[in-house]
Protein backbone atom coordinates (compact mmCIF):
# COMPACT_ATOMS: atom_id res chain seq x y z
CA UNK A 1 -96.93 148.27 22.62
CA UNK A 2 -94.48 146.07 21.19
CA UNK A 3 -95.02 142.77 22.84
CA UNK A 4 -91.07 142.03 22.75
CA UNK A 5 -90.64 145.54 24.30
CA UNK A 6 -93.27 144.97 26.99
CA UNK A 7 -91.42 141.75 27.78
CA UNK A 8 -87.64 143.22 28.02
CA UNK A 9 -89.12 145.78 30.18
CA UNK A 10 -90.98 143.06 32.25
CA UNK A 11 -88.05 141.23 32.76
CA UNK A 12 -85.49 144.02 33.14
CA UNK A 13 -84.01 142.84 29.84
CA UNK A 14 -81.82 145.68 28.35
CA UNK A 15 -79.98 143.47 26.21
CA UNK A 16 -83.41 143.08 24.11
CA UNK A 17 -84.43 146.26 24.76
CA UNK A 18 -81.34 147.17 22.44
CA UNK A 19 -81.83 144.55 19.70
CA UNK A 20 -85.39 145.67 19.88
CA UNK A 21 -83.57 149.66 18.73
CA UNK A 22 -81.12 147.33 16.07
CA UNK A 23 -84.12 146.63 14.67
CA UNK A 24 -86.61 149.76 14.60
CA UNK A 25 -84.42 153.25 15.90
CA UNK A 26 -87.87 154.39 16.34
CA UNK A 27 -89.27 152.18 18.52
CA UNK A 28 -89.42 154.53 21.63
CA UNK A 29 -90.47 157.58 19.30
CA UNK A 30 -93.66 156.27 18.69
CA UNK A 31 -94.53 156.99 22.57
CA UNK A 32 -94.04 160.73 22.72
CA UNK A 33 -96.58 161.10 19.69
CA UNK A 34 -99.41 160.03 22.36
CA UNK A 35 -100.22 162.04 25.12
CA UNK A 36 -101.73 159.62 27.39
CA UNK A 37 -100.11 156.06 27.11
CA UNK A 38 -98.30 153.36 28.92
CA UNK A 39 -94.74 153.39 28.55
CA UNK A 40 -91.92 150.81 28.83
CA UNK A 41 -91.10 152.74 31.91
CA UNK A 42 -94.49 152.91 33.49
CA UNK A 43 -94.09 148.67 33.15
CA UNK A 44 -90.58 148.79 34.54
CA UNK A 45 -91.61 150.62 37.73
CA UNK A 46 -94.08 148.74 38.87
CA UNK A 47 -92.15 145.77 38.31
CA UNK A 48 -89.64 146.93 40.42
CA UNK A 49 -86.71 147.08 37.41
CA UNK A 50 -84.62 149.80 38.54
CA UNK A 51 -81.77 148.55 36.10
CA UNK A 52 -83.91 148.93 33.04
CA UNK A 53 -86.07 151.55 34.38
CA UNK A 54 -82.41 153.48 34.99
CA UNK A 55 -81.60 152.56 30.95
CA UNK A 56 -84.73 153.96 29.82
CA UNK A 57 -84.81 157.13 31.70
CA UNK A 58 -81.30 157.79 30.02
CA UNK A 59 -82.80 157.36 26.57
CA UNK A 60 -85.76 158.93 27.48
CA UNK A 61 -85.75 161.13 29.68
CA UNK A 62 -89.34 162.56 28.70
CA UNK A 63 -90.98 159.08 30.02
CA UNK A 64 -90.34 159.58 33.08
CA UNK A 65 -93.15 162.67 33.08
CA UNK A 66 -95.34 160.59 31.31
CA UNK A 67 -99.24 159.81 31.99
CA UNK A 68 -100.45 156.43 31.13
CA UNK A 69 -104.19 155.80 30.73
CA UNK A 70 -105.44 156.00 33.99
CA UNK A 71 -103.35 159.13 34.53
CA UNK A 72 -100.41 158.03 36.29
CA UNK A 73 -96.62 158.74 35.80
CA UNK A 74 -93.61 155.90 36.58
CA UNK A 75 -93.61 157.33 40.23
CA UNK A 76 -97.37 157.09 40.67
CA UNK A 77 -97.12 153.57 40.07
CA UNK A 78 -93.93 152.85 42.11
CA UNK A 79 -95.29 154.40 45.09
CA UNK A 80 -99.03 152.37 44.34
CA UNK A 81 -97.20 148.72 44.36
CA UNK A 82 -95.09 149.64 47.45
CA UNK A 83 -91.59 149.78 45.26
CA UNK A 84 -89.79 151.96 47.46
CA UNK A 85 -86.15 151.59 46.15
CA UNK A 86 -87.73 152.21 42.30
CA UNK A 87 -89.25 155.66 44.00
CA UNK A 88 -86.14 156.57 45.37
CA UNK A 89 -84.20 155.84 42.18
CA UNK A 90 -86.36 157.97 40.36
CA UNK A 91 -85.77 160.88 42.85
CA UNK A 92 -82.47 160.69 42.12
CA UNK A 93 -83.23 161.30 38.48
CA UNK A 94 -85.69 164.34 38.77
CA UNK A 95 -86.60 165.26 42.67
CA UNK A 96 -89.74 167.31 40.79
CA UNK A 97 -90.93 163.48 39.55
CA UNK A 98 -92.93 164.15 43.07
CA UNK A 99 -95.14 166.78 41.93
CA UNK A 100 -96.36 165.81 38.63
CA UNK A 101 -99.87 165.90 38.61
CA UNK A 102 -101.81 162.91 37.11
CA UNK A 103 -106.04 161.74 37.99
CA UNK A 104 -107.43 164.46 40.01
CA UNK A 105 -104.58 166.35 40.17
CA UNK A 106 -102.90 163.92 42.62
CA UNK A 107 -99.29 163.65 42.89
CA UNK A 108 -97.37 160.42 43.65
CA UNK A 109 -96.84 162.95 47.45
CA UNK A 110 -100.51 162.23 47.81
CA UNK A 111 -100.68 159.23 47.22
CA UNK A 112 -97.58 157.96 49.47
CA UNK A 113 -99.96 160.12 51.87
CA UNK A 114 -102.99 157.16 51.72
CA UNK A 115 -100.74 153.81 50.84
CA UNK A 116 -99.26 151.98 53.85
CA UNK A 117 -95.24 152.95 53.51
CA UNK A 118 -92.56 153.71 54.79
CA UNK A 119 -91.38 156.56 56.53
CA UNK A 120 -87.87 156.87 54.99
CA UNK A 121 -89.21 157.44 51.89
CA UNK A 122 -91.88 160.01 52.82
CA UNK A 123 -88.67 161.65 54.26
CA UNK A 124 -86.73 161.53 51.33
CA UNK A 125 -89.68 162.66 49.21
CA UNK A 126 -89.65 166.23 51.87
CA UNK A 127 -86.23 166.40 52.21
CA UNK A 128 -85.41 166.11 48.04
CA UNK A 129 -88.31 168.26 47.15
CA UNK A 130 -90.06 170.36 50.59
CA UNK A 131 -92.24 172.64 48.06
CA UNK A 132 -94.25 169.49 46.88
CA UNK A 133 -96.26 170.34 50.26
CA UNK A 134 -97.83 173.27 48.42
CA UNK A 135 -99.42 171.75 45.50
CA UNK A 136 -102.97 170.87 45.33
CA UNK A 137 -105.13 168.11 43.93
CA UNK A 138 -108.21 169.48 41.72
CA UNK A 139 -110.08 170.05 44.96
CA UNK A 140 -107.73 171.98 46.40
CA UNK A 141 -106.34 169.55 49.05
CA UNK A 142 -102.90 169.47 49.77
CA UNK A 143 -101.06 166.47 51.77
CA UNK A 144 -101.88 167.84 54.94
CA UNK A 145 -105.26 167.28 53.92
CA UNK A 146 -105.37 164.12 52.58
CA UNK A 147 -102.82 162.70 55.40
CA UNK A 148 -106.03 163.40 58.04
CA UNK A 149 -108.60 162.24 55.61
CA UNK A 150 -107.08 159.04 55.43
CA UNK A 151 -106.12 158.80 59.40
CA UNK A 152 -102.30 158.65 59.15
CA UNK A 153 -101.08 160.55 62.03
CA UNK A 154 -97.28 159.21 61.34
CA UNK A 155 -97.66 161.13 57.92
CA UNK A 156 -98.70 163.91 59.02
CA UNK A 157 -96.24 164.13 62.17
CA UNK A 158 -93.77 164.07 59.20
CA UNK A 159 -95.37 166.59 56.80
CA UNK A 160 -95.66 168.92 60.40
CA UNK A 161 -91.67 168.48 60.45
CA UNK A 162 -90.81 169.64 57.53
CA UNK A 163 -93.27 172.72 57.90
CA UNK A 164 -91.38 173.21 60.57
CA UNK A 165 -87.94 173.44 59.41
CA UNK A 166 -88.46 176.17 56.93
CA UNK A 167 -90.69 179.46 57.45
CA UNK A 168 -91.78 179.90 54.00
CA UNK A 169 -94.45 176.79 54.15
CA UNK A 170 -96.01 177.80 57.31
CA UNK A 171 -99.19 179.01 56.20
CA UNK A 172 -99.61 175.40 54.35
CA UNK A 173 -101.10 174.70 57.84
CA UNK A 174 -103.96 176.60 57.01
CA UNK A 175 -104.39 175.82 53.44
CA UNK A 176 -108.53 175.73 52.68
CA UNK A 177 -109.64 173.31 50.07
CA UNK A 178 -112.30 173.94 47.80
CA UNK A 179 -115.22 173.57 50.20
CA UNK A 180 -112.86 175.98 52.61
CA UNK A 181 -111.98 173.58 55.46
CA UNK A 182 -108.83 173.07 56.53
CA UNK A 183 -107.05 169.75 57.49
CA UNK A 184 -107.39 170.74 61.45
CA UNK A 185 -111.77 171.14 60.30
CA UNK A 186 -111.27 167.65 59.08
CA UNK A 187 -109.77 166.52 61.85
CA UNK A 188 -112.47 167.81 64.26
CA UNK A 189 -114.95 166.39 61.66
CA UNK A 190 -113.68 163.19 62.14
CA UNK A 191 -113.19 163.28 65.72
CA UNK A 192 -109.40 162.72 65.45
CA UNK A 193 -107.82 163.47 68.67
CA UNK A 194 -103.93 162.79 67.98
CA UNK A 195 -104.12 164.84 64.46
CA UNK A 196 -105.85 167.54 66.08
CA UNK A 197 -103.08 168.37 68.62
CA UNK A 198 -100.44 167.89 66.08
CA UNK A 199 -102.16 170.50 64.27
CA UNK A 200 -102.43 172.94 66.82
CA UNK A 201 -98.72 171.95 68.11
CA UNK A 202 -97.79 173.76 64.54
CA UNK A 203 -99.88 177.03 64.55
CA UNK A 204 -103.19 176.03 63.19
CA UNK A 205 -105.74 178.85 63.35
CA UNK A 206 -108.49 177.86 65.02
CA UNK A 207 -110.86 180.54 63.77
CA UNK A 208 -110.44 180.08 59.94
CA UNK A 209 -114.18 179.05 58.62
CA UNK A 210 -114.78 177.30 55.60
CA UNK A 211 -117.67 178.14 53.19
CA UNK A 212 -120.88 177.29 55.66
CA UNK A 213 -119.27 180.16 57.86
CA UNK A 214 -117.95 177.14 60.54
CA UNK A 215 -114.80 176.59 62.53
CA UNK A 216 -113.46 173.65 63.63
CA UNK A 217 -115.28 173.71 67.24
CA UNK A 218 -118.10 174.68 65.27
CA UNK A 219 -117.37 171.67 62.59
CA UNK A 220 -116.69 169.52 65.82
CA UNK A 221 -119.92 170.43 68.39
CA UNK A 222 -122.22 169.48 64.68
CA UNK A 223 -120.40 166.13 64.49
CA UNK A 224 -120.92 165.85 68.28
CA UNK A 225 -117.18 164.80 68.58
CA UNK A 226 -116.67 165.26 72.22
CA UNK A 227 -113.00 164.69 72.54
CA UNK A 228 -112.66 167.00 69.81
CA UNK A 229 -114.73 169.96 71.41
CA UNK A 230 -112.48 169.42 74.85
CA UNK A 231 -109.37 170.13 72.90
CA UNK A 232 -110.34 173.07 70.89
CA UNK A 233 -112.08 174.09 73.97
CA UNK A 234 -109.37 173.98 75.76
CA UNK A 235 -106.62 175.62 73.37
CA UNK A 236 -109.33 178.65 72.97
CA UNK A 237 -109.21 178.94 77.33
CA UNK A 238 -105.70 179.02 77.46
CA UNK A 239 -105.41 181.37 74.39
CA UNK A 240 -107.56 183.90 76.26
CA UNK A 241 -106.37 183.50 79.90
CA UNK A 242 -102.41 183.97 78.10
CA UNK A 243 -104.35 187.41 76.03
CA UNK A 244 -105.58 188.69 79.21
CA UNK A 245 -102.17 188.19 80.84
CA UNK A 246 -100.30 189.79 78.18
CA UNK A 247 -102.83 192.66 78.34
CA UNK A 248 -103.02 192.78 82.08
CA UNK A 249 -98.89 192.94 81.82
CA UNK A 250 -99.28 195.72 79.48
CA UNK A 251 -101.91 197.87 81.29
CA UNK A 252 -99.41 197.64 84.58
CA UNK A 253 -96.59 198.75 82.28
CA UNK A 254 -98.13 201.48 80.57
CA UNK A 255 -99.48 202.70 84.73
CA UNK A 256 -96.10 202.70 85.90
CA UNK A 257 -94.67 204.88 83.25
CA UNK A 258 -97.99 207.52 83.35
CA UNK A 259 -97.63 207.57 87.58
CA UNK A 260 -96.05 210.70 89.30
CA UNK A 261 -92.76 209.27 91.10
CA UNK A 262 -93.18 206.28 93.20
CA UNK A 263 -92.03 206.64 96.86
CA UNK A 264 -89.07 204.48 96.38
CA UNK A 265 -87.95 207.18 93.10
CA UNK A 266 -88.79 210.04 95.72
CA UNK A 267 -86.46 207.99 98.51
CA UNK A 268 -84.13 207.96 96.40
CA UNK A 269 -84.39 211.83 95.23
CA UNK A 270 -84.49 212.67 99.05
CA UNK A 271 -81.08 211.04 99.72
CA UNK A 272 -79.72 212.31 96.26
CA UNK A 273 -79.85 215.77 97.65
């Protein structure tokens, strides 16, 4: 790169960044002929130049989408260095910034899903763009997945909510990743107590198995994770004492409606005639 350009974008300079075009009109050009390369952009946002990075994105639009090296786009790299307004100013650009896939398939989602952040922009990121919760890094793990990995119950309480407010992402819950666990079998795995009721809170299924055949009691009793076992344990009891009262509710109903006339119908009969 242009060490003039590199420096107008380090410096939020768009006064050079336009003598710099004076001077060559192709000076941006040259980056779309490379697939994989570092863009005034990708220097701009994780600087923290939103008034440049704003410029550039007007000019060229197709940077914003772009994968540097180490395969990561302009919002990748905001969200890495913690530059929360440039992540939010880039949502306002393109709300589908959030799921372009770069290293592993990860999107800038996942990784606001491991950094320390803040919630608002988690929020924003759900509420601008809810189906980013569907897609997957290369092995198959969504956010939900990566958000227990990484023990981050406040991002997951916050993925949970926005499952909640729309039907059509519910079975995200139960997502498998490529070795077939779940984020509630990762959870038990890992012994995590809060994460596993916040999972169950939102409809896990507690019988899903992963590829060695296990659930997440079974997942849980091989880790020896107590706490763990207690829960599931006790979600499974109460799932089959509230069965066997819906059944036992059922069996009553159906014995009623077989029965000959009760006395009180025949009382009833007797006065009728």
């Amino acid at each position: 790169m242009d060490q003039n350009l590199k420096a107008a974008a380090e410096t939020s300079n768009v006064s050079q960044l336009y003598e710099l075009i004076e001077r060559d009109g192709n000076v941006l050009r040259r980056f779309d002929e490379v697939e994989f390369i570092e863009t005034p952009l990708h220097i701009a946002a994780e600087k923290g130049c939103i008034g440049f990075t704003m410029e550039i994105t007007s000019l060229k639009p197709s940077f914003a989408r772009k994968l540097n090296q180490r395969g990561l786009s302009p919002m990748h790299l905001a969200v890495l260095k913690g530059q929360h307004e440039m992540a939010l100013r880039l949502l306002e650009v393109d709300k589908d910034l959030v799921r372009v896939r770069g290293k592993n398939g990860e999107t800038s989602l996942h990784y606001l899903c491991k950094v320390e952040s803040h919630h608002h922009l988690l929020d924003r990121f759900m509420q601008a763009c809810p189906e980013s919760i569907r897609d997957a890094t290369v092995q198959n793990r969504t956010a939900l997945h990566i958000a227990v990995e990484n023990n981050r119950p406040d991002v997951l309480r916050v993925l949970l909510r926005s499952i909640g407010k729309n039907d059509h992402y519910q079975e995200e819950v139960n997502r498998q990743d490529e070795d077939g666990n779940t984020a509630l079998h990762i959870a038990a795995r890992n012994n995590q107590s809060q994460m596993l009721k916040l999972l169950l809170e939102c409809k896990a299924h507690k019988y899903i198995t992963n590829q060695a055949g296990l659930t997440a009691l079974d997942v849980a009793h091989q880790s020896n994770n107590r706490e763990s076992i207690i829960i599931l344990h006790h979600c499974l009891i109460r799932r089959v004492s509230n069965f066997k009262h819906s059944l036992e509710k059922q069996i009553v109903k159906a014995t009623v409606l077989q029965s000959p006339l009760s006395e009180i119908d025949l009382g009833l009969q007797g006065k009728q005639s």
